[in-house]
N, C-alpha and C. Protein backbone atom coordinates (compact mmCIF):
# COMPACT_ATOMS: atom_id res chain seq x y z
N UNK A 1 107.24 77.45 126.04
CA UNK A 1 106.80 78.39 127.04
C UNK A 1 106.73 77.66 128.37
N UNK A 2 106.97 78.28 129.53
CA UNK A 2 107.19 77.56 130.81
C UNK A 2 105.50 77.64 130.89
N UNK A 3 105.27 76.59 131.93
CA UNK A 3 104.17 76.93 132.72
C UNK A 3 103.65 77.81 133.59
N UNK A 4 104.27 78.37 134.13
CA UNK A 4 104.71 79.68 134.91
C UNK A 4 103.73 80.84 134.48
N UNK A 5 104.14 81.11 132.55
CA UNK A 5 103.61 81.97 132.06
C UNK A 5 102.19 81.55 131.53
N UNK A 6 102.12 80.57 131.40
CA UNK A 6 100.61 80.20 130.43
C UNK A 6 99.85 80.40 131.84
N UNK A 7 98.39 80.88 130.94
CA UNK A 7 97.26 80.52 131.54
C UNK A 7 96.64 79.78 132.32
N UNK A 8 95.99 79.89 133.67
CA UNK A 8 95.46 78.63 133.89
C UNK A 8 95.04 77.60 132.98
N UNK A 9 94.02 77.55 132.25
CA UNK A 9 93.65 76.87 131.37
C UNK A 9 94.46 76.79 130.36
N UNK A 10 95.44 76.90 129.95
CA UNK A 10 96.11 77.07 129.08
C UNK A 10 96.82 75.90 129.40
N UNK A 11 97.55 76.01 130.87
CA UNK A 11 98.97 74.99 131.17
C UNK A 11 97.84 73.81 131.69
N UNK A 12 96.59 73.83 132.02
CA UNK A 12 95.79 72.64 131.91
C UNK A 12 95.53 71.72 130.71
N UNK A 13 95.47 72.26 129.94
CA UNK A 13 95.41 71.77 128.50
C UNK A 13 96.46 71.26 128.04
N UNK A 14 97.32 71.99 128.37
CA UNK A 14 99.28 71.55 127.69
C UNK A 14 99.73 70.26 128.13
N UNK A 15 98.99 69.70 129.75
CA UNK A 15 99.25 68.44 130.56
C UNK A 15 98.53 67.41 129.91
N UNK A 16 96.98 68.50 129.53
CA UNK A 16 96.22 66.86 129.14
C UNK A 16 96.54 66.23 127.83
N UNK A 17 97.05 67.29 127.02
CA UNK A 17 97.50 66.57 125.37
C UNK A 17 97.31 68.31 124.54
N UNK A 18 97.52 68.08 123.20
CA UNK A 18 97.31 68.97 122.33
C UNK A 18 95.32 69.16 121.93
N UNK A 19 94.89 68.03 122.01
CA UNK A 19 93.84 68.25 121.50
C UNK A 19 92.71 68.20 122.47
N UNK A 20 93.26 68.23 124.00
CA UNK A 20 91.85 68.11 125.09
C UNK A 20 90.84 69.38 125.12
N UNK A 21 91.27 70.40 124.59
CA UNK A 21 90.17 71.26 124.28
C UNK A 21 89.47 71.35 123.07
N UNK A 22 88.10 71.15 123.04
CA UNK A 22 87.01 71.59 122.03
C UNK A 22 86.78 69.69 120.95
N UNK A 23 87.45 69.11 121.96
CA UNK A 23 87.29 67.98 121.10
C UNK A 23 86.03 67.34 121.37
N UNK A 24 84.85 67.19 121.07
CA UNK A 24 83.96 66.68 120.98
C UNK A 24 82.90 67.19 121.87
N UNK A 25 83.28 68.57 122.18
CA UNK A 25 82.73 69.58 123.06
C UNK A 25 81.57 70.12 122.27
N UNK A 26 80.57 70.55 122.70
CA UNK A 26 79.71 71.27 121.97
C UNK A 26 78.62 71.86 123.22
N UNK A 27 78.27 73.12 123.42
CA UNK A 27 77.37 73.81 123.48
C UNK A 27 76.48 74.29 123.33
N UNK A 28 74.97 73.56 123.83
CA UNK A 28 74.04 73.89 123.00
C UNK A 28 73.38 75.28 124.12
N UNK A 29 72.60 76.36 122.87
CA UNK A 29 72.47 77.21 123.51
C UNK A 29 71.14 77.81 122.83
N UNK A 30 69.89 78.02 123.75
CA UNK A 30 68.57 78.20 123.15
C UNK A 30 68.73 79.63 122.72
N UNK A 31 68.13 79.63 121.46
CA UNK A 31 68.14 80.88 120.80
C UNK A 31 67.04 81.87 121.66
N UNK A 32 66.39 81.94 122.77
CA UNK A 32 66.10 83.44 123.37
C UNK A 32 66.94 83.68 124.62
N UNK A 33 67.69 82.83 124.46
CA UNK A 33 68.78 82.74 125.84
C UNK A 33 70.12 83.59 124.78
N UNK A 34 70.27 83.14 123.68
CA UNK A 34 71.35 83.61 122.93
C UNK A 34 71.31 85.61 122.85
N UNK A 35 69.68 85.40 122.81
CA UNK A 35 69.36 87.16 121.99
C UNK A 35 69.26 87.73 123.56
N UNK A 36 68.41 87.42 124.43
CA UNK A 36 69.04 87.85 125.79
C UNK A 36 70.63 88.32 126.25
N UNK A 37 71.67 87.33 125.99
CA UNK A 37 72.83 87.52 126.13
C UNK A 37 72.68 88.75 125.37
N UNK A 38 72.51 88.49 123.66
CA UNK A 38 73.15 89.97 122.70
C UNK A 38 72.65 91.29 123.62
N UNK A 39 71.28 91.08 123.93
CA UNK A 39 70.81 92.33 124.47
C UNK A 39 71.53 93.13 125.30
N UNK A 40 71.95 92.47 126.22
CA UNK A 40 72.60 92.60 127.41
C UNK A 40 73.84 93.05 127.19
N UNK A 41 74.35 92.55 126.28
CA UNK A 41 75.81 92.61 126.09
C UNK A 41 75.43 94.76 125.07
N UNK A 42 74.72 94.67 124.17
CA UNK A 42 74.66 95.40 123.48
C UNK A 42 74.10 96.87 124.70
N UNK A 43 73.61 96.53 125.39
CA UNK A 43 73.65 97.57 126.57
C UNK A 43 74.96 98.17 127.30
N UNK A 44 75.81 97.20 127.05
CA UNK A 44 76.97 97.97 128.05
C UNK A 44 78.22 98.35 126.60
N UNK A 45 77.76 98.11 125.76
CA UNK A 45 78.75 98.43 124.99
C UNK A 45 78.49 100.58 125.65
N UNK A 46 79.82 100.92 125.07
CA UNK A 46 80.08 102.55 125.25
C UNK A 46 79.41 103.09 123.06
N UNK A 47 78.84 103.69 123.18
CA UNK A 47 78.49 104.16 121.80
C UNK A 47 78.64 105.42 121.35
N UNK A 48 79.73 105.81 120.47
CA UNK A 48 80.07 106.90 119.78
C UNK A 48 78.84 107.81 119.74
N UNK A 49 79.17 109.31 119.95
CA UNK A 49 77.85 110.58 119.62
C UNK A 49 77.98 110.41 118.40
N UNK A 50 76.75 110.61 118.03
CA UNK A 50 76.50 111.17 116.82
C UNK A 50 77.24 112.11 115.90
N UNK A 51 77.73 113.14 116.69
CA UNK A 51 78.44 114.14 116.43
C UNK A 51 80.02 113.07 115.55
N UNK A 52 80.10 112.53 116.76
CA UNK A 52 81.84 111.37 116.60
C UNK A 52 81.55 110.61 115.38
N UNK A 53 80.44 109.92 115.40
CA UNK A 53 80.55 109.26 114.33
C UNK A 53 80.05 110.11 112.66
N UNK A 54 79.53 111.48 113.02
CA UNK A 54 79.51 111.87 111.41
C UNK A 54 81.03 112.36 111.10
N UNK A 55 82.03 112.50 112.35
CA UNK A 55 83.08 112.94 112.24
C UNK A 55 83.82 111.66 111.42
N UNK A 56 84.05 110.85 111.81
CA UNK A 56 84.78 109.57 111.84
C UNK A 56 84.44 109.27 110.23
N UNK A 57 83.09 109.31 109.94
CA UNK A 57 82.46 109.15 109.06
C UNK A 57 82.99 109.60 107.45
N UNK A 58 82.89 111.27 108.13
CA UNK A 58 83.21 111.75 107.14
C UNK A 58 84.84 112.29 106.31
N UNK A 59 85.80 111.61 108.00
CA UNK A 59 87.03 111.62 107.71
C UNK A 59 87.20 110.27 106.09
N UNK A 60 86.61 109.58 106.87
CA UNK A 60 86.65 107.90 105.98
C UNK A 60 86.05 108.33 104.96
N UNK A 61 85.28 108.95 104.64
CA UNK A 61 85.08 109.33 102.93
C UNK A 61 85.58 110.15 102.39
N UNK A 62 86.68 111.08 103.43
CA UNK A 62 87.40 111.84 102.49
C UNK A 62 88.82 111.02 102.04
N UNK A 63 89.46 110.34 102.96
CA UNK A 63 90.19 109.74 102.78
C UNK A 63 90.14 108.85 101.84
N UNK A 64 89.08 107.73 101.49
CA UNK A 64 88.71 106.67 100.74
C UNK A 64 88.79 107.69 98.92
N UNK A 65 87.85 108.95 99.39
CA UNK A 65 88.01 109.74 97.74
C UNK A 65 89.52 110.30 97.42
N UNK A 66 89.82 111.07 98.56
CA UNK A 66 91.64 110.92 97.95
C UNK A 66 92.08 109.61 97.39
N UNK A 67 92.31 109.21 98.02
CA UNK A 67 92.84 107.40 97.54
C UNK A 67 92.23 107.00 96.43
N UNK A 68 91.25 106.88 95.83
CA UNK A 68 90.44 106.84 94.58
C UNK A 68 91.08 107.63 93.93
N UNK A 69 90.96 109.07 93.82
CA UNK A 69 91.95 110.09 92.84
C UNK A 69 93.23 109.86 92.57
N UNK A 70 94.02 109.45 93.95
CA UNK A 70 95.62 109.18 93.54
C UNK A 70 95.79 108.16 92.57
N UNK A 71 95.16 107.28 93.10
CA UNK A 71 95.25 105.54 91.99
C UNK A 71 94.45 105.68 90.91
N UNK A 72 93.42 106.91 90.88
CA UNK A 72 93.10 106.94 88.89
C UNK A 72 93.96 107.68 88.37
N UNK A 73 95.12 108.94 89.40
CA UNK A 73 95.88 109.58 88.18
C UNK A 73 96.97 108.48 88.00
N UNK A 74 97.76 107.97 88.87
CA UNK A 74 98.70 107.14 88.90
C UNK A 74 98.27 106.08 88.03
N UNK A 75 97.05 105.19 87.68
CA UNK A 75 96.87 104.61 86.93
C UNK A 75 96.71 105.23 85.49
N UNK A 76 96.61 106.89 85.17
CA UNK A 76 96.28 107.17 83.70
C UNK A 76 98.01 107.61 83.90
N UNK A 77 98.33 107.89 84.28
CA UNK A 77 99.97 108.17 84.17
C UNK A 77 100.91 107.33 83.69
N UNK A 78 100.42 105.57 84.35
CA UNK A 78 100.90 104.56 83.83
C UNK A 78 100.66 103.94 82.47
N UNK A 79 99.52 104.33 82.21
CA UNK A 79 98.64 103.91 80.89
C UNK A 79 99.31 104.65 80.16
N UNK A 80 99.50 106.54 80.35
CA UNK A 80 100.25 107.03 79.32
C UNK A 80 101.74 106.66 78.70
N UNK A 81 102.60 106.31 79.93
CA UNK A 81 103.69 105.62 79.89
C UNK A 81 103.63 104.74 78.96
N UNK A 82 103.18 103.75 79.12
CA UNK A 82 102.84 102.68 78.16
C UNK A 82 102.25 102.50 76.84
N UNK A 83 101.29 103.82 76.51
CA UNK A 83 101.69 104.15 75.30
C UNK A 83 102.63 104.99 74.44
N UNK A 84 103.27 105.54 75.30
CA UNK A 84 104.42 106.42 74.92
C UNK A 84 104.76 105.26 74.57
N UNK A 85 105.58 104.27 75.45
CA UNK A 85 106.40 103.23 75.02
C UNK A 85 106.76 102.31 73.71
N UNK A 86 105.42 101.52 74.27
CA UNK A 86 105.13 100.82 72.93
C UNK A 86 104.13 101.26 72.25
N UNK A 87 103.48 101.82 72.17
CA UNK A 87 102.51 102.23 71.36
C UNK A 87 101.43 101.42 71.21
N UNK A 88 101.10 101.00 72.84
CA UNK A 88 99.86 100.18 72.74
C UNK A 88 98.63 100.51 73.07
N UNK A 89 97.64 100.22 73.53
CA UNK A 89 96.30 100.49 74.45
C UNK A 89 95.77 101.55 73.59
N UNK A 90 96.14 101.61 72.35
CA UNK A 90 95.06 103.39 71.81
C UNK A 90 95.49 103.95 71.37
């Protein structure tokens, strides 16, 4: 990749070697400074209505129970196969 396209930090890193980032780097960070950040951060998130998420919700459990039904008939379909066949499982 040219330099051109990388990142600042990116084509900084590429000059200093493969491994000049995170090598012996560490961040220490006080845990009410950490939950501050979450807070903060958890404020600007955008949050689905209620309405959206029983929707969303309840798409995903219909879908998840179809899918359950297809793969138990498809699985007793196969099972029957297979004792048709050889005459095993029962």
């Amino acid at each position: 990749m040219r330099p051109g396209l990388m990142a600042k930090g990116a084509a900084d890193a590429a000059r200093q070697g493969p491994n000049s980032l995170n090598e012996g780097s560490f961040v220490s960070v006080s845990p009410v400074n950490f939950l501050r950040d979450v807070e903060a951060e958890a404020k600007r998130v955008t949050w689905p209505s209620r309405r959206a998420t029983l929707v969303t919700t309840g798409a995903v459990l219909a879908m998840a129970s179809l899918t359950s039904i297809f793969f138990f008939v498809v699985d007793q379909l196969i099972g029957l196969g297979v004792r048709e066949l050889f005459g095993l499982g029962g």
